[in-house]
C-alpha atoms as a PDB file:
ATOM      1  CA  UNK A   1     170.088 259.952  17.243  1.00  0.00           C
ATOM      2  CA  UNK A   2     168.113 258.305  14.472  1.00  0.00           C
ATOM      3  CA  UNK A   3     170.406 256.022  13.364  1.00  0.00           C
ATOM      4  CA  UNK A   4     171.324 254.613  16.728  1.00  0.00           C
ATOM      5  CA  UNK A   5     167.593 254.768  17.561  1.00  0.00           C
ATOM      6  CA  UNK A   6     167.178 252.471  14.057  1.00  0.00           C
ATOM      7  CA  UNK A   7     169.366 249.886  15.003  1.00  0.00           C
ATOM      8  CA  UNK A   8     168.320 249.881  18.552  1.00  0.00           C
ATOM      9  CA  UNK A   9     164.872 249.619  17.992  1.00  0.00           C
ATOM     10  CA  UNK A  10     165.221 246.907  15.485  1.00  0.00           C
ATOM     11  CA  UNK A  11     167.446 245.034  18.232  1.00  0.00           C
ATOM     12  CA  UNK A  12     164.992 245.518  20.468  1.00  0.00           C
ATOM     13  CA  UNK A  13     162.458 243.825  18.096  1.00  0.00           C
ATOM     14  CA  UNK A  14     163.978 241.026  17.084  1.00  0.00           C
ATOM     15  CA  UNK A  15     164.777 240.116  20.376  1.00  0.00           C
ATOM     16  CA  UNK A  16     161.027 240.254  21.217  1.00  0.00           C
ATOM     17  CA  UNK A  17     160.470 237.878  17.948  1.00  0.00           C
ATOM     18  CA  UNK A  18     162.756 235.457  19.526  1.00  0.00           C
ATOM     19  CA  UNK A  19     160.457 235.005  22.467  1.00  0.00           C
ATOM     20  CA  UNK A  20     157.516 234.355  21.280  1.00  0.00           C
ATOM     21  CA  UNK A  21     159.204 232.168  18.093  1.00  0.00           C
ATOM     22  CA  UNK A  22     155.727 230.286  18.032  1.00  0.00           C
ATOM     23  CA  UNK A  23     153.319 233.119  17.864  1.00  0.00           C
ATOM     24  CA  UNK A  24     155.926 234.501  15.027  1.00  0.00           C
ATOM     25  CA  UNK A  25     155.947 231.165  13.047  1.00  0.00           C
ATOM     26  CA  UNK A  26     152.106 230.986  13.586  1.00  0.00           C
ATOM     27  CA  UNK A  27     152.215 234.831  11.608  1.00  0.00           C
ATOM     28  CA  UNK A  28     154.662 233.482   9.126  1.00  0.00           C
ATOM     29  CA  UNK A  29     152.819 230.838   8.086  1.00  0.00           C
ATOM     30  CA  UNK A  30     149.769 232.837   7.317  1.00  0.00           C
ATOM     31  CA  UNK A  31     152.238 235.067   5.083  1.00  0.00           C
ATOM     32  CA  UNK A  32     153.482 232.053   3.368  1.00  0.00           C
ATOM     33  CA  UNK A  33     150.026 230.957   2.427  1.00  0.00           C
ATOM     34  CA  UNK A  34     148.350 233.853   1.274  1.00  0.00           C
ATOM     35  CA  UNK A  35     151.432 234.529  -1.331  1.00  0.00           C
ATOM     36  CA  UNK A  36     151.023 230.944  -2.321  1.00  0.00           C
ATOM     37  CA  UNK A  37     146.902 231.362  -3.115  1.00  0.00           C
ATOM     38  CA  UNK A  38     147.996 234.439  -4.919  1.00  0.00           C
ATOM     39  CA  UNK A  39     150.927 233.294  -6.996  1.00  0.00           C
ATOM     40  CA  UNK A  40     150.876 229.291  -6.906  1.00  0.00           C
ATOM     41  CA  UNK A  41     153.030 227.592  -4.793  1.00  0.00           C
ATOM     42  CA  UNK A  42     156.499 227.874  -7.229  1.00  0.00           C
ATOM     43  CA  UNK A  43     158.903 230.346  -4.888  1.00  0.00           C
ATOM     44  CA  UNK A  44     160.948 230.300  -8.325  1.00  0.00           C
ATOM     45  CA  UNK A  45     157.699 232.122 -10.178  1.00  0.00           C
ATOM     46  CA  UNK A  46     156.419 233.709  -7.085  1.00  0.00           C
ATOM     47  CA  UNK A  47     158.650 236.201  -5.816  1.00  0.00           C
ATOM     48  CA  UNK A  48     156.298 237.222  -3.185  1.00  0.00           C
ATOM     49  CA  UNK A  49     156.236 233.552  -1.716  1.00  0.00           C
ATOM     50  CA  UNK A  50     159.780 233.301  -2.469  1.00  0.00           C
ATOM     51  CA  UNK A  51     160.523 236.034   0.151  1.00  0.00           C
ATOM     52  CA  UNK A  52     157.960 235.008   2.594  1.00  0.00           C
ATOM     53  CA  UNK A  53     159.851 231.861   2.629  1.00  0.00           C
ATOM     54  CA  UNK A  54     163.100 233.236   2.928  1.00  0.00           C
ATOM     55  CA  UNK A  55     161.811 235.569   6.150  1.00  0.00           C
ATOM     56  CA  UNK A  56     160.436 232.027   7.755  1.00  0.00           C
ATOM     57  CA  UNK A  57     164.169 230.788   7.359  1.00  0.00           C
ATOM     58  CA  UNK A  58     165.557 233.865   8.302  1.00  0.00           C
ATOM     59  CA  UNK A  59     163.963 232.768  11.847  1.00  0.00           C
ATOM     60  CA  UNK A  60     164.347 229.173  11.592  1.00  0.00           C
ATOM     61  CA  UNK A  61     160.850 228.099  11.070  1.00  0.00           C
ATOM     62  CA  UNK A  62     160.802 224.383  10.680  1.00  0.00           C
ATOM     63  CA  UNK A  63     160.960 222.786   6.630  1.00  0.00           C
ATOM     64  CA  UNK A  64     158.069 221.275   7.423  1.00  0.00           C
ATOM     65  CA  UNK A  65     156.002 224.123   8.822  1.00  0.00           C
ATOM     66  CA  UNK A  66     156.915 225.899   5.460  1.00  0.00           C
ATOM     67  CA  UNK A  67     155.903 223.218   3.539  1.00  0.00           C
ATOM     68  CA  UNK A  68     152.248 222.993   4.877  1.00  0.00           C
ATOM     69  CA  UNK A  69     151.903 226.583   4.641  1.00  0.00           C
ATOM     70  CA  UNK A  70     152.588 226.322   0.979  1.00  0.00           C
ATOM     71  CA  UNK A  71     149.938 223.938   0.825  1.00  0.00           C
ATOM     72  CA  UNK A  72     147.243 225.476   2.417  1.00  0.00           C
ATOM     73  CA  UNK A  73     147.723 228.085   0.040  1.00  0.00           C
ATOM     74  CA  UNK A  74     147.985 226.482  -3.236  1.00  0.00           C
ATOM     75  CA  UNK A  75     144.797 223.967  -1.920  1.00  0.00           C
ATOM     76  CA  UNK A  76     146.404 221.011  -1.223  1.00  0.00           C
ATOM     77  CA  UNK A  77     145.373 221.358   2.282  1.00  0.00           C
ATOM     78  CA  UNK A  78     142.663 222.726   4.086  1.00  0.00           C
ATOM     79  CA  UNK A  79     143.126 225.961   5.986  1.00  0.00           C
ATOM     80  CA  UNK A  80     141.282 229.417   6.446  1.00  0.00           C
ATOM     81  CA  UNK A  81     141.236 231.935   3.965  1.00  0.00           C
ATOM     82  CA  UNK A  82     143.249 235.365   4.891  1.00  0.00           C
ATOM     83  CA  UNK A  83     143.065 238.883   2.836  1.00  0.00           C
ATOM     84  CA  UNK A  84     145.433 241.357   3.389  1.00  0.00           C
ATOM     85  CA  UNK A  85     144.732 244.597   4.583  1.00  0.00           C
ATOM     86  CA  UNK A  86     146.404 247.852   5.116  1.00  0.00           C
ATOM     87  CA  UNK A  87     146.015 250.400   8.138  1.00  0.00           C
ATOM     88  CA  UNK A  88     147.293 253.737   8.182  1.00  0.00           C
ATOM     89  CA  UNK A  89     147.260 256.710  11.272  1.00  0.00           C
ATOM     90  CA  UNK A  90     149.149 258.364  13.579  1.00  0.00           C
ATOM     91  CA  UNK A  91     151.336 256.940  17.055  1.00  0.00           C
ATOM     92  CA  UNK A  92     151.942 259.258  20.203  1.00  0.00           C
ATOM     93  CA  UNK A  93     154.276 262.143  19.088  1.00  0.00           C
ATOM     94  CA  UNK A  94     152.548 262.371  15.641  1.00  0.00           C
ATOM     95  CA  UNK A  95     154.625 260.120  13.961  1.00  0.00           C
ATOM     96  CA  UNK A  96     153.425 258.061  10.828  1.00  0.00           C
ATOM     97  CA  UNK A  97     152.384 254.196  10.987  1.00  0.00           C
ATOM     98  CA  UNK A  98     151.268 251.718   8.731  1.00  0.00           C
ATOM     99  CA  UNK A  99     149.808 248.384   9.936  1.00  0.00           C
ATOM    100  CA  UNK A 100     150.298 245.729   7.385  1.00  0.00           C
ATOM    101  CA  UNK A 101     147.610 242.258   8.704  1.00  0.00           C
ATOM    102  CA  UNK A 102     146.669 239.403   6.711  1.00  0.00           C
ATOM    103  CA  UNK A 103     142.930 238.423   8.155  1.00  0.00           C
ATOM    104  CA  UNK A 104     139.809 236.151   8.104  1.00  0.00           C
ATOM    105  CA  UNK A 105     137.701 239.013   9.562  1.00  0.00           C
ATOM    106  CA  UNK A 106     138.065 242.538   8.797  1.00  0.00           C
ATOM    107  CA  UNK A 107     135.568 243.681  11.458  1.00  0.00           C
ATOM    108  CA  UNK A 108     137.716 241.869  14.322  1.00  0.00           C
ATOM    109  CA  UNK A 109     140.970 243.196  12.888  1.00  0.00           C
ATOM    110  CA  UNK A 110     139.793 246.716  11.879  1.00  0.00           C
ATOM    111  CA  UNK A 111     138.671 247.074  15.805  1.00  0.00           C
ATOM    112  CA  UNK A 112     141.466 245.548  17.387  1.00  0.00           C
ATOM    113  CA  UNK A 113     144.065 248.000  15.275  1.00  0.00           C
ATOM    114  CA  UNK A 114     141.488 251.286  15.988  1.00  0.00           C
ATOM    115  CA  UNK A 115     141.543 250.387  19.822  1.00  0.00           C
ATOM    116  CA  UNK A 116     145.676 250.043  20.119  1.00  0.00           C
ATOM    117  CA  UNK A 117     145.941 253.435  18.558  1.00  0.00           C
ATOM    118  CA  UNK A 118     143.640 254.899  20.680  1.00  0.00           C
ATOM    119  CA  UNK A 119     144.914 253.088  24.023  1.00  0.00           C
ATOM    120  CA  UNK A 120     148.624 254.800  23.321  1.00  0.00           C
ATOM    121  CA  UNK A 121     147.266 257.641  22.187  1.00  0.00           C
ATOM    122  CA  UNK A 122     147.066 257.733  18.771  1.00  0.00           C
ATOM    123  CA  UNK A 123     144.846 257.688  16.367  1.00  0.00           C
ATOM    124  CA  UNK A 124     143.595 255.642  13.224  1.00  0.00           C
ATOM    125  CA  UNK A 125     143.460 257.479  10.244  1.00  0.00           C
ATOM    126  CA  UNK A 126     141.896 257.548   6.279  1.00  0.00           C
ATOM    127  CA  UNK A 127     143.473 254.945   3.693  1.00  0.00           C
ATOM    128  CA  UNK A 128     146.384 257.036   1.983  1.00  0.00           C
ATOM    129  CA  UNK A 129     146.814 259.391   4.856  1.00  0.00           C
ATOM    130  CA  UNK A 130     150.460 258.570   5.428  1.00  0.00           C
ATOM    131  CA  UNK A 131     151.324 256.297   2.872  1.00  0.00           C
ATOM    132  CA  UNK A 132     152.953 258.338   0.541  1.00  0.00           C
ATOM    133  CA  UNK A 133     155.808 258.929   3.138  1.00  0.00           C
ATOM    134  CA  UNK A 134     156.944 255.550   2.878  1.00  0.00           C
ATOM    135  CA  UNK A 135     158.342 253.459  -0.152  1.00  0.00           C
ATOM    136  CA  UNK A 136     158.650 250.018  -0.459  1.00  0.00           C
ATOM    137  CA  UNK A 137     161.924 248.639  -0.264  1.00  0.00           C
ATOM    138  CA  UNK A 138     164.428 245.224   0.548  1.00  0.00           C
ATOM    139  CA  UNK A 139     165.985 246.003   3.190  1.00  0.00           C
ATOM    140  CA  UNK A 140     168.876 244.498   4.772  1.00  0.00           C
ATOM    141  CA  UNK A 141     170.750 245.622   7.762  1.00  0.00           C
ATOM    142  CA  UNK A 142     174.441 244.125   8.564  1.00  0.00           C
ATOM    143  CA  UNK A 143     175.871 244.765  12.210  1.00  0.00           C
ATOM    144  CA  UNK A 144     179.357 246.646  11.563  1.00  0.00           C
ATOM    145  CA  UNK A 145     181.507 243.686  13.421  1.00  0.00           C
ATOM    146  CA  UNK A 146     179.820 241.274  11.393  1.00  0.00           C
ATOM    147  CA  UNK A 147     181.354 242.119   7.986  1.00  0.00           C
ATOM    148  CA  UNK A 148     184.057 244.860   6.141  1.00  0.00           C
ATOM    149  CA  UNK A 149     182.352 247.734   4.069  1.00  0.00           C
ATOM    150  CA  UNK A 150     184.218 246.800   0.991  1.00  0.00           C
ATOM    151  CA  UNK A 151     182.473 242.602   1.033  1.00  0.00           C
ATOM    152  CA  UNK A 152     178.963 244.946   1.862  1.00  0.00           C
ATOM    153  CA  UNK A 153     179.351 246.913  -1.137  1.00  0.00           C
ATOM    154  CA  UNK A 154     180.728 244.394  -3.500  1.00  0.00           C
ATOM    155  CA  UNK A 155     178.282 241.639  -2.762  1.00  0.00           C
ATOM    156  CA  UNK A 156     175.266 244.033  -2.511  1.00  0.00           C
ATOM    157  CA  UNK A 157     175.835 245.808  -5.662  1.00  0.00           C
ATOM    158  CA  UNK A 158     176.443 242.407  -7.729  1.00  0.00           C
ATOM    159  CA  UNK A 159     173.737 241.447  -7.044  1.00  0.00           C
ATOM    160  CA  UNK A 160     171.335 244.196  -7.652  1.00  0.00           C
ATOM    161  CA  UNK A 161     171.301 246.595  -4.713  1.00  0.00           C
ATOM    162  CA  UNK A 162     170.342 250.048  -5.129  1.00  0.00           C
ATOM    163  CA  UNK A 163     171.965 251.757  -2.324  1.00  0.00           C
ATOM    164  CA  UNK A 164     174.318 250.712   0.746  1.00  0.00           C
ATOM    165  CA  UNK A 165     174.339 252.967   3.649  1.00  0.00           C
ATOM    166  CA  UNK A 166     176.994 252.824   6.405  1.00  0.00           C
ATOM    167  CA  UNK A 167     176.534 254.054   9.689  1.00  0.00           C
ATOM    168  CA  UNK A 168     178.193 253.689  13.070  1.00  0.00           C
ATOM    169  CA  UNK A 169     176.201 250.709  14.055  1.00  0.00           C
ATOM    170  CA  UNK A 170     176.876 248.850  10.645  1.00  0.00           C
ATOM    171  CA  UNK A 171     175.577 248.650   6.710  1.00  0.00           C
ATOM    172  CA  UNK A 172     171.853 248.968   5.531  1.00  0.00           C
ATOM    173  CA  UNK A 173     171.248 247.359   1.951  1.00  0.00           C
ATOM    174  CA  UNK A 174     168.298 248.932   0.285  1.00  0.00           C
ATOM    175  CA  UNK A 175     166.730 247.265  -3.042  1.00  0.00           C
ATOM    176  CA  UNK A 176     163.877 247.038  -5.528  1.00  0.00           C
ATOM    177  CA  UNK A 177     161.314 244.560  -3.840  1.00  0.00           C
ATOM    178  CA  UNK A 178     162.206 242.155  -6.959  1.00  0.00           C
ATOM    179  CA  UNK A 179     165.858 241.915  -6.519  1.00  0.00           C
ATOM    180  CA  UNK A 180     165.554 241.288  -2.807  1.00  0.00           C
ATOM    181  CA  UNK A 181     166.087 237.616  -2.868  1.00  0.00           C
ATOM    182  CA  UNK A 182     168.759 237.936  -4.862  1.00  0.00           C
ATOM    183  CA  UNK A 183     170.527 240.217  -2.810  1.00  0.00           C
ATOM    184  CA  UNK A 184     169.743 238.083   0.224  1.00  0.00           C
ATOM    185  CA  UNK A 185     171.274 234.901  -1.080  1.00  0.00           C
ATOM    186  CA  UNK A 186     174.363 236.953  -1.702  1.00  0.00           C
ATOM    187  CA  UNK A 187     174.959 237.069   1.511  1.00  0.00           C
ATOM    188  CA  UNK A 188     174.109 233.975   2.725  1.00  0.00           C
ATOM    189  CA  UNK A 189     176.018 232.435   0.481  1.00  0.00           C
ATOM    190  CA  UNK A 190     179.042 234.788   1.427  1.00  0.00           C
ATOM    191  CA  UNK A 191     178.546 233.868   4.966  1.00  0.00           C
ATOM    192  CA  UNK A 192     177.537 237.028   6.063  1.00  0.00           C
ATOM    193  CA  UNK A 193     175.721 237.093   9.167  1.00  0.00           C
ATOM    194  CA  UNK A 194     171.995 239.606   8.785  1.00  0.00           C
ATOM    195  CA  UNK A 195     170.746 241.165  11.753  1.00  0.00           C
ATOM    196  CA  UNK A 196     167.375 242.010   9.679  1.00  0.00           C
ATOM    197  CA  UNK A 197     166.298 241.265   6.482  1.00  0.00           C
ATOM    198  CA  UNK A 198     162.859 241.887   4.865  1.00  0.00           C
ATOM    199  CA  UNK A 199     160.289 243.679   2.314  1.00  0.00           C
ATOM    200  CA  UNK A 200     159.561 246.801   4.156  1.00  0.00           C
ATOM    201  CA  UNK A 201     158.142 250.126   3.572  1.00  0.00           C
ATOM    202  CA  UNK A 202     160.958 252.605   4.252  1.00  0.00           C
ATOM    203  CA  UNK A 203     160.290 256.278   5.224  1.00  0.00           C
ATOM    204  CA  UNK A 204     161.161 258.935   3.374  1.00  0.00           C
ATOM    205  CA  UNK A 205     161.343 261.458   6.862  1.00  0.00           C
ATOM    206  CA  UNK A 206     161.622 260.889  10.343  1.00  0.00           C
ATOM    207  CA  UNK A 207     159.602 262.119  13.409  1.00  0.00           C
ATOM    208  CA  UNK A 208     161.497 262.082  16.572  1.00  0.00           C
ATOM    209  CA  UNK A 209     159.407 261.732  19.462  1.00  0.00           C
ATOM    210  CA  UNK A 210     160.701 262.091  23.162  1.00  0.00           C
ATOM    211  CA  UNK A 211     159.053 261.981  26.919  1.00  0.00           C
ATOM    212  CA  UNK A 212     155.821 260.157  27.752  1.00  0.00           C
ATOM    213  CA  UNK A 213     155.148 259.679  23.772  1.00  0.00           C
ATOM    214  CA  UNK A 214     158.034 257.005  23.519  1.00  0.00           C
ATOM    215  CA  UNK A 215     156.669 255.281  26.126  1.00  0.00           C
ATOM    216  CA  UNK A 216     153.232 255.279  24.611  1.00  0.00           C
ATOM    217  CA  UNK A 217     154.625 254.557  21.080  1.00  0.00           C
ATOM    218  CA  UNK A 218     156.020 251.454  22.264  1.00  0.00           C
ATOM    219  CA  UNK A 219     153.801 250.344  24.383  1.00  0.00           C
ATOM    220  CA  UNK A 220     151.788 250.628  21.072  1.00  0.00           C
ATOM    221  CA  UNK A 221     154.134 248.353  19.125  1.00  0.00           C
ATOM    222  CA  UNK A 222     154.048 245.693  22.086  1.00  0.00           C
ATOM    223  CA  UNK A 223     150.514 245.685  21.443  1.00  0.00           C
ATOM    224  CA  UNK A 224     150.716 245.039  17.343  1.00  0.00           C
ATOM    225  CA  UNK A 225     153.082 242.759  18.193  1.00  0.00           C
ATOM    226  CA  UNK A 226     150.877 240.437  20.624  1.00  0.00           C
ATOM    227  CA  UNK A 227     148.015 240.790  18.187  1.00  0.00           C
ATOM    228  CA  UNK A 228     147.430 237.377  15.843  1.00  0.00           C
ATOM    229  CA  UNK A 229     146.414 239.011  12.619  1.00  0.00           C
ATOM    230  CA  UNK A 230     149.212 241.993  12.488  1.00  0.00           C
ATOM    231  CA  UNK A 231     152.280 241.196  10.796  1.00  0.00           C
ATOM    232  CA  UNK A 232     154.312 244.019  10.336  1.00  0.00           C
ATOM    233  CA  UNK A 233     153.945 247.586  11.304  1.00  0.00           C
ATOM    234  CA  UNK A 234     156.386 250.198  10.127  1.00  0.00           C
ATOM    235  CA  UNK A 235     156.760 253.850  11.511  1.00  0.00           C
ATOM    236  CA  UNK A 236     158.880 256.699  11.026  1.00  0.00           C
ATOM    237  CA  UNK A 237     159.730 257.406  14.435  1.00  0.00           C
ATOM    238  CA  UNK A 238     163.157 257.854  15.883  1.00  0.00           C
ATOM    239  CA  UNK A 239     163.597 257.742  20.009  1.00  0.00           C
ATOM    240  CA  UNK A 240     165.741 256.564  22.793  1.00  0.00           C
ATOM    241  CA  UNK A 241     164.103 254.349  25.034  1.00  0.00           C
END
């Protein structure tokens, strides 16, 4: 169950990022300009922009959106100033989540994220609280038809990769948050289709959750989704919809 419940629920959010491509480039952008304040505005120097970027073209985000992103950032242009910030607690079913936002105010943010949990029955919990399950990661996941196991593992493992997993649905490519680029352009460059590709925190267990929690739990995610200042939120959970 968990690793069709991986794949599927990472189908099913991708295809929710492709409908609402401008709230997502609106997110990216904000991404792409706080690495650039914090590193300078050199993806070659700045790994973290450097993969920021990469996401953006990962969902076709326009050069030119990219560009004035970058330059918000490094000062060139005018724009607001976001922090990042990161939430921790508990979704329906007790599984862990972490909430990762980039915002201009932490009271608006902070009370938004408190009142999704507790709409879908969860709850928001202490810094640290569920942290420590998760470790952060490249990951890379490659449907099965896309590519043969033997390109996966060569490509990913000249070019860094720690591990390659295979499962029924296809390959998942983990690496050190460093080497991720690297390991991306690999690919692209071998003209392998990615169904995912990012810097996330990775789990170290799973919860499975079933019943009325799943429905809560993703009603929850719908809801991080919609929200301006969240960009990512990662879980542990595992469930058939």
């Amino acid at each position: 169950m968990a690793g069709h419940s991986k794949w599927a629920n990472i189908k099913h959010k991708k295809e929710k990022q492709d409908a609402r491509k401008g709230q997502v480039f609106t997110k990216l952008a904000k991404a792409i300009s706080v690495a650039a304040r914090e590193g300078g505005a050199d993806p070659e120097t700045n790994a973290k922009l450097k993969d920021a970027i990469q996401k953006a073209k990962a969902m076709n985000m326009p050069n030119d959106n990219i560009d004035r992103a970058v330059k918000k950032g490094s000062g060139d242009l005018q724009g607001a100033a976001f922090e990042e910030i990161y939430y921790e607690g508990y979704g329906a079913g007790g599984g862990a989540v972490i909430v990762y936002a980039l915002t201009d105010n932490k009271n608006r943010t902070a009370g938004d994220v408190r009142y999704i949990f507790d709409k879908n029955k969860g709850n928001l919990g202490a810094s640290g609280c569920v942290m420590y399950l998760f470790s952060k990661k490249g990951q890379i996941l490659i449907d099965r038809d896309k590519a043969e196991e033997d390109d996966v593992m060569m490509i990913a493992l000249d070019n860094g990769a720690e591990d390659v997993q295979t499962t029924e649905e296809g390959y998942e490519v983990l690496t050190a948050p460093a080497d991720f680029a690297d390991v991306y352009r690999g690919f692209e460059e071998a003209g392998i289709e990615m169904m995912d590709a990012e810097v996330a925190m990775i789990p170290s267990m799973e919860t499975e959750i079933e019943g009325e929690n799943v429905k809560y739990f993703t009603k929850m995610l719908d809801m991080f989704s919609d929200n301006e200042d969240v960009q990512e939120v990662w879980h542990n959970c595992v469930y058939d919809e």
